[in-house]
C-alpha atoms as a PDB file:
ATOM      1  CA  UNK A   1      -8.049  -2.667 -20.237  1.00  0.00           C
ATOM      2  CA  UNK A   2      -5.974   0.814 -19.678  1.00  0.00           C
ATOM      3  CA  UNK A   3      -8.950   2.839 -20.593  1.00  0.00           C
ATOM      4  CA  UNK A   4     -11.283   1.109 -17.859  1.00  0.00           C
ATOM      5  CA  UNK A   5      -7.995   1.709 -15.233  1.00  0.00           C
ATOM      6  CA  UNK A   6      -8.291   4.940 -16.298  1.00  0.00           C
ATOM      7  CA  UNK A   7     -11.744   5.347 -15.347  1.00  0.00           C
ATOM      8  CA  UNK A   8     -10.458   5.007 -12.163  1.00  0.00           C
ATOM      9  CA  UNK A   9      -6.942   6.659 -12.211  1.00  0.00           C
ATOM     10  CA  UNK A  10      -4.583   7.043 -14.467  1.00  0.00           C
ATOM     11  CA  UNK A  11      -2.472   4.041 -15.115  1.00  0.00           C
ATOM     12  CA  UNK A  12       1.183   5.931 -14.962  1.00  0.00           C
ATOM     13  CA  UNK A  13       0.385   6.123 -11.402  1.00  0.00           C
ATOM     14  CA  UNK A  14       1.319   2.507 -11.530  1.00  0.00           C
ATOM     15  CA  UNK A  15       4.636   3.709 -11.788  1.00  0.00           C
ATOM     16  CA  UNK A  16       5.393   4.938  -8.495  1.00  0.00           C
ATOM     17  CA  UNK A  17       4.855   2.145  -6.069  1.00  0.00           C
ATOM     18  CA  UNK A  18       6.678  -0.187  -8.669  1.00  0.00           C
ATOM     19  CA  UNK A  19       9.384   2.195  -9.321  1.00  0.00           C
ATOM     20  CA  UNK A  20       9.763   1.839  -5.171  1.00  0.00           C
ATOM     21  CA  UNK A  21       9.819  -1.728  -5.487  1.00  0.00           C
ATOM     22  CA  UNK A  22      12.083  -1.737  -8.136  1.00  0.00           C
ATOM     23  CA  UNK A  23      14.532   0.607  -6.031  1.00  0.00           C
ATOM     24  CA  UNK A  24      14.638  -1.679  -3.132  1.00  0.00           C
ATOM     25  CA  UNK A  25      15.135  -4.906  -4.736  1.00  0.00           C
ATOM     26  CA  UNK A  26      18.195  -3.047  -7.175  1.00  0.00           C
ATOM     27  CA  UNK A  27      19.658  -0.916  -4.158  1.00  0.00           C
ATOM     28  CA  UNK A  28      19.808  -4.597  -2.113  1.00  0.00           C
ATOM     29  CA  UNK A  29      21.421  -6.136  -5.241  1.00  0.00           C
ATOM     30  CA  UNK A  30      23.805  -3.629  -5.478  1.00  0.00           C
ATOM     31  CA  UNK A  31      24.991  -3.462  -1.566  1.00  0.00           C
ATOM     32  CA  UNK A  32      24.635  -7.315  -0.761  1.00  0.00           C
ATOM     33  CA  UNK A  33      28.163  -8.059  -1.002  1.00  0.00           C
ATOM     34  CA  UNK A  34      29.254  -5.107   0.944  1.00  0.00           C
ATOM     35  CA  UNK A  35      27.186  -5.803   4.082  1.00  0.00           C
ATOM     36  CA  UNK A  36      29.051  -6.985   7.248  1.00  0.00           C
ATOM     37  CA  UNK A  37      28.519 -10.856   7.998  1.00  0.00           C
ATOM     38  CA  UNK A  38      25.851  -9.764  11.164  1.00  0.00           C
ATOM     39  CA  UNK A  39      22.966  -7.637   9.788  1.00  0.00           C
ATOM     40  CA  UNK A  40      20.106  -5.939  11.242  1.00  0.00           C
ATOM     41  CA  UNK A  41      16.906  -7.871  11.118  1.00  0.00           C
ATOM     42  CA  UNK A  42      14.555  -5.821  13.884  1.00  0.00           C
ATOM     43  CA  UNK A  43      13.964  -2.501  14.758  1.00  0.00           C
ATOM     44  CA  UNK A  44      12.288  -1.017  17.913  1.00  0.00           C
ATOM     45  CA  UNK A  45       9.955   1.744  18.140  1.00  0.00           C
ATOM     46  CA  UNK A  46      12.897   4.296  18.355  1.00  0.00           C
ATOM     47  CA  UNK A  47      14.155   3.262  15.009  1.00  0.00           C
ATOM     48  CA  UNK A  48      17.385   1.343  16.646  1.00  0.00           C
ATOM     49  CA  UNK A  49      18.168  -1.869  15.548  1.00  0.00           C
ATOM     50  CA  UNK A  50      17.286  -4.517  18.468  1.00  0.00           C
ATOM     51  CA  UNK A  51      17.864  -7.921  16.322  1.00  0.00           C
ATOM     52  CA  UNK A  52      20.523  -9.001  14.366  1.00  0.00           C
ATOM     53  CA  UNK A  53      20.716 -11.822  12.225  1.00  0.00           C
ATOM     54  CA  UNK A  54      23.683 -13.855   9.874  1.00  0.00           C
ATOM     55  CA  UNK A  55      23.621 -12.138   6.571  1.00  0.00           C
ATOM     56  CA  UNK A  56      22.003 -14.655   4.185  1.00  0.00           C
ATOM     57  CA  UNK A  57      20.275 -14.287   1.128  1.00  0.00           C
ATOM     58  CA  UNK A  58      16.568 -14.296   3.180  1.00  0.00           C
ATOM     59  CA  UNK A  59      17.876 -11.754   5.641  1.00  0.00           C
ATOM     60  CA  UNK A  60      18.727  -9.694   3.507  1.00  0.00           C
ATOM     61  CA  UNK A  61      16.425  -9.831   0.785  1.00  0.00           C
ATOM     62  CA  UNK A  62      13.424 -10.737   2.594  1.00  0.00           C
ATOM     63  CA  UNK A  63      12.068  -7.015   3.210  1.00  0.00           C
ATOM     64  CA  UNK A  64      12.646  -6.594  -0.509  1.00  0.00           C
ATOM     65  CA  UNK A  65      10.539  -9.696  -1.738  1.00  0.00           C
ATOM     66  CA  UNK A  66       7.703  -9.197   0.726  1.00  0.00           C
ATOM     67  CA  UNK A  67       7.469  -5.653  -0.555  1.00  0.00           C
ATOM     68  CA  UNK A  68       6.996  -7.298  -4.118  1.00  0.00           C
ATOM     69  CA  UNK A  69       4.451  -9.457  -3.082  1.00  0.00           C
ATOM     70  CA  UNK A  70       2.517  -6.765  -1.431  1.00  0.00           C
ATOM     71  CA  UNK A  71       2.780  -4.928  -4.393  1.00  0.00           C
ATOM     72  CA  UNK A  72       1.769  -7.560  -6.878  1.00  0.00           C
ATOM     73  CA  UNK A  73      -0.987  -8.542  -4.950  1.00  0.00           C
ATOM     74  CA  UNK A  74      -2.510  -5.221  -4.203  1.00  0.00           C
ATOM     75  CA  UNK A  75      -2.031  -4.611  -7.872  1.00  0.00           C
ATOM     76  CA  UNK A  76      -4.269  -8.099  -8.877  1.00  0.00           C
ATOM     77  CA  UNK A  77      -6.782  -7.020  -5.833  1.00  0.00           C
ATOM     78  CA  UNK A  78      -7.381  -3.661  -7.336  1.00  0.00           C
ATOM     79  CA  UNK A  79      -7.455  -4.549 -11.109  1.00  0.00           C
ATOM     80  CA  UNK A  80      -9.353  -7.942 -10.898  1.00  0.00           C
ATOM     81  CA  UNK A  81     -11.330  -7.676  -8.035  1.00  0.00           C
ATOM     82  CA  UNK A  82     -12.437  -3.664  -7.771  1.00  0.00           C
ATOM     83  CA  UNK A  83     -12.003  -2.687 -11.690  1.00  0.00           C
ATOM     84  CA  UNK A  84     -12.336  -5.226 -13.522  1.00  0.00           C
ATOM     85  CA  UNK A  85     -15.664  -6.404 -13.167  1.00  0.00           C
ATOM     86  CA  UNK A  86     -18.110  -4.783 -15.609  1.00  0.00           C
ATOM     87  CA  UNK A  87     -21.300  -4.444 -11.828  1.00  0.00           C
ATOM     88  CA  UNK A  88     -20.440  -2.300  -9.559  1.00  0.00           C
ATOM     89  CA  UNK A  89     -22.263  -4.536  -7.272  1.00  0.00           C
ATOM     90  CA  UNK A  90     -20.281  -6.778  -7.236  1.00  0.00           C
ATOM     91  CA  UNK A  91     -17.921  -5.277  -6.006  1.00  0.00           C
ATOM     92  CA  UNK A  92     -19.864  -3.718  -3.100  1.00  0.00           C
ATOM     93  CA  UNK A  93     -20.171  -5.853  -0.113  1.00  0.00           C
ATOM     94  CA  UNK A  94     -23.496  -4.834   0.716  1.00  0.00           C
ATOM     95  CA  UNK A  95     -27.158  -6.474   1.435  1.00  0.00           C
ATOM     96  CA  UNK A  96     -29.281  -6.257  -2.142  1.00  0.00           C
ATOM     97  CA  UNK A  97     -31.560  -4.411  -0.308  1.00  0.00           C
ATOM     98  CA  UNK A  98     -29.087  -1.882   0.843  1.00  0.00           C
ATOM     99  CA  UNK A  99     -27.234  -1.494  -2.764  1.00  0.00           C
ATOM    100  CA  UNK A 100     -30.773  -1.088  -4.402  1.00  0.00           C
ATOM    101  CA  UNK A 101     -31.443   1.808  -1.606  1.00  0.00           C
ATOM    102  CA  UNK A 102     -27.815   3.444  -2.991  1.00  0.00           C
ATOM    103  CA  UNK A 103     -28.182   3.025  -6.701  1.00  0.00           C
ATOM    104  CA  UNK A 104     -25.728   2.678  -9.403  1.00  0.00           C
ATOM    105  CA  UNK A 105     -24.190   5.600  -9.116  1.00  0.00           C
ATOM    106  CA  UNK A 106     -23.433   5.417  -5.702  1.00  0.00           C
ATOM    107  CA  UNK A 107     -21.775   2.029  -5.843  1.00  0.00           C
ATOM    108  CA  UNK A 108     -19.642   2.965  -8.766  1.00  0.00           C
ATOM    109  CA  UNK A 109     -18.601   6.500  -6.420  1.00  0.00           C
ATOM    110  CA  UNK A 110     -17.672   3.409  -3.598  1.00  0.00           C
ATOM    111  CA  UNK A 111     -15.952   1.512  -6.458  1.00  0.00           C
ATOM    112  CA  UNK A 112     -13.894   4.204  -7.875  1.00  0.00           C
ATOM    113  CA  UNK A 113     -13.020   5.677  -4.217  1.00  0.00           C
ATOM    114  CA  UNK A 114     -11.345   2.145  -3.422  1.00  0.00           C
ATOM    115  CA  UNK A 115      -9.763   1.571  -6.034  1.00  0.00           C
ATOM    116  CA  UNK A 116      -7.865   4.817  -5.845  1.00  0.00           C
ATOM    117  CA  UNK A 117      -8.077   4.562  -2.175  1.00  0.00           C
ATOM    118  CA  UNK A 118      -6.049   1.227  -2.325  1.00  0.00           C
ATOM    119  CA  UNK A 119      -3.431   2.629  -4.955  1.00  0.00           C
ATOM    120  CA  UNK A 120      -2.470   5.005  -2.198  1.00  0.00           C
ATOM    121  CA  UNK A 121      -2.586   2.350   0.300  1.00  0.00           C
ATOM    122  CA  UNK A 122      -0.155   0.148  -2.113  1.00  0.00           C
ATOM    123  CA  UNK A 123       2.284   3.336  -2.770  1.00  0.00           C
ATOM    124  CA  UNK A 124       2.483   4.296   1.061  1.00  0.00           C
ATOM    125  CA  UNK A 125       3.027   0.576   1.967  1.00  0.00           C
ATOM    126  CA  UNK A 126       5.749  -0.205  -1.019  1.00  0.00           C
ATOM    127  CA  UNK A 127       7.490   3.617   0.145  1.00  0.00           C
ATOM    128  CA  UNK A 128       7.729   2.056   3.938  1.00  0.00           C
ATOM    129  CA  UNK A 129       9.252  -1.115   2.689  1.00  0.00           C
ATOM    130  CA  UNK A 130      11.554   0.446   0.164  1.00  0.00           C
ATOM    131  CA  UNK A 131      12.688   3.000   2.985  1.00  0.00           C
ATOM    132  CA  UNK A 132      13.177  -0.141   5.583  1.00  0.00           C
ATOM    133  CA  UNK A 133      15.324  -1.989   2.923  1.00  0.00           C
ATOM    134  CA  UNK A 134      16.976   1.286   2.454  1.00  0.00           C
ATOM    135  CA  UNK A 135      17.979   2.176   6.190  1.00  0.00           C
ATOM    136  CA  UNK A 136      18.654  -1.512   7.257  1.00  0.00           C
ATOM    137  CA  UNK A 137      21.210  -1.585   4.605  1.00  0.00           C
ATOM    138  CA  UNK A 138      22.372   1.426   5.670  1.00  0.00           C
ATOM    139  CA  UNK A 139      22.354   0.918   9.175  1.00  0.00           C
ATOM    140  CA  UNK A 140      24.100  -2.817   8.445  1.00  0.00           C
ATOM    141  CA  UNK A 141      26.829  -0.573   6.607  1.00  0.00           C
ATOM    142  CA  UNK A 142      27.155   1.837   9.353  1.00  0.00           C
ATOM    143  CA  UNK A 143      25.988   4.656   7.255  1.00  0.00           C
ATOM    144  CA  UNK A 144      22.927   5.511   9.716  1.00  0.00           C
ATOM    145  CA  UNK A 145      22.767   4.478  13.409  1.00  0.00           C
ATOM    146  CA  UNK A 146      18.558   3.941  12.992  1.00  0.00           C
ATOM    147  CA  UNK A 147      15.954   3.949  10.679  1.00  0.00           C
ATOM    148  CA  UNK A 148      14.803   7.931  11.902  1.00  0.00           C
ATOM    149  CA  UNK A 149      11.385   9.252  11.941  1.00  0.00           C
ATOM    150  CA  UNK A 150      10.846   8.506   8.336  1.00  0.00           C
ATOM    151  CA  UNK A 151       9.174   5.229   9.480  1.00  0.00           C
ATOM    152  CA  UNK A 152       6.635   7.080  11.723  1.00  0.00           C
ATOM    153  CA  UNK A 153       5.378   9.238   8.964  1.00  0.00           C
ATOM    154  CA  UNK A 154       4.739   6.341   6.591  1.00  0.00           C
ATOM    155  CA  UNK A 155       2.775   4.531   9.338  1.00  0.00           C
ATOM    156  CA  UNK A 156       1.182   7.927  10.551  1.00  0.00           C
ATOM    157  CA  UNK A 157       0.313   8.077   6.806  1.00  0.00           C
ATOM    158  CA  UNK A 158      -1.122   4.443   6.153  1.00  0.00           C
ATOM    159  CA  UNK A 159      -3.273   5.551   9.487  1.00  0.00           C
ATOM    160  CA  UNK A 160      -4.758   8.638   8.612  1.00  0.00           C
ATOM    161  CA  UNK A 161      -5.493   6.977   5.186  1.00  0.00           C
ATOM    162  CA  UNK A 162      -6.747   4.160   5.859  1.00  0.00           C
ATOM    163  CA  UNK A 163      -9.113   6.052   8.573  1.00  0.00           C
ATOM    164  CA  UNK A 164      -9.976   8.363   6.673  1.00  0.00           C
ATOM    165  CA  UNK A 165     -10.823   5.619   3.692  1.00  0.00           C
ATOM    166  CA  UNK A 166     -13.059   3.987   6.321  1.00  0.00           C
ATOM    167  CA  UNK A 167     -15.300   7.365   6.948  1.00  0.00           C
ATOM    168  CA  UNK A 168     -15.844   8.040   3.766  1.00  0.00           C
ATOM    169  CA  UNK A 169     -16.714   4.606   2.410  1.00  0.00           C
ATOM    170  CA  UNK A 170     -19.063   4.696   5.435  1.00  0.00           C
ATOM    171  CA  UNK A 171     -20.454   7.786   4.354  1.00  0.00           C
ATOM    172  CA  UNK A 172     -20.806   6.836   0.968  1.00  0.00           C
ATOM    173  CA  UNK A 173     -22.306   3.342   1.746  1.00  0.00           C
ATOM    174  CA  UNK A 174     -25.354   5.348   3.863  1.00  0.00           C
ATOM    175  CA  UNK A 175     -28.524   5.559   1.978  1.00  0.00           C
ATOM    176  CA  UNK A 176     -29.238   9.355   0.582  1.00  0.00           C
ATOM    177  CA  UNK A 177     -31.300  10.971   3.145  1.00  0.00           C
ATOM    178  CA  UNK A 178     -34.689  11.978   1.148  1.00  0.00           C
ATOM    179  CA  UNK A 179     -35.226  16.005   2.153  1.00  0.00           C
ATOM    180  CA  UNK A 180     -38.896  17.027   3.498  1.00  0.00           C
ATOM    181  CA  UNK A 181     -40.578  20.117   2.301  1.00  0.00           C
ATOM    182  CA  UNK A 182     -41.460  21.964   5.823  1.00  0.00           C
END
């Protein structure tokens, strides 16, 4: 299995986005007892906190878990869904018609760009939920007073990636244009 992953990427770069995961569920652990009994819950567009909830094990660790489940999830999408299957076209979401225009090289190209496309997806969106359980800990222990800009560059991130994802996989799903001699 690792040396069809690696086809793809390499499979340390698993590492990251769980290593995020892993900080955010630990760095909860270690500061639940610690938090005030009113925690923050919501954030506005400015990074201030705007809701407030009774610290409870959901409120608190809720941000954490989701992030998890993202993770795991993205993980199973990518590896059993894009990689794992031996056709590229079945992968493809494509008319026949259209994939036997493109050709098995092309859909493999489509394959292997989403596949590494959505490990960067899955690292940017497990780095914005590790950074949210971060500062809302750290706002709830009056260490910050908001969560910063750091939240607008992972969403400016996840945008420009996931835009720029879409051209490409556009590009790459057009048939090659046959040249003309003039």
């Amino acid at each position: 299995m690792w040396d069809k992953i690696s086809r793809f990427y390499p499979p340390w770069l698993e590492i990251f986005p769980l290593l995020l995961v892993v900080f955010a569920l630990l760095y909860t652990n270690a500061w639940y007892d610690d938090l005030p009994l009113t925690i923050p819950t919501h954030f506005g567009a400015s990074g201030q906190p705007d809701g407030w909830s009774s610290k409870s094990f959901v409120s608190v660790y809720l941000i954490p878990l989701v992030n998890l489940f993202i993770y795991l999830m993205m993980v199973f999408i990518n590896l059993f869904l894009i990689i794992r299957p031996d056709d590229s076209r079945r992968v493809v979401n494509l008319m026949e018609k259209e994939k036997d225009a493109l050709g098995p090289e092309r859909l493999e190209a489509i394959r292997t760009f989403t596949a590494r496309g959505l490990w960067l997806i899955n690292t940017l969106t497990t780095g914005c939920l590790a950074y949210l359980t971060y500062g809302s800990i750290n706002v709830g222990l009056g260490r910050q007073d908001g969560l910063g800009w750091v939240m607008w560059v992972f969403f400016g991130a996840l945008i420009i990636v996931s835009l720029g994802m879409t051209i490409k996989t556009l590009a790459l799903s057009s048939p090659p244009t046959s040249k003309k001699n003039t």
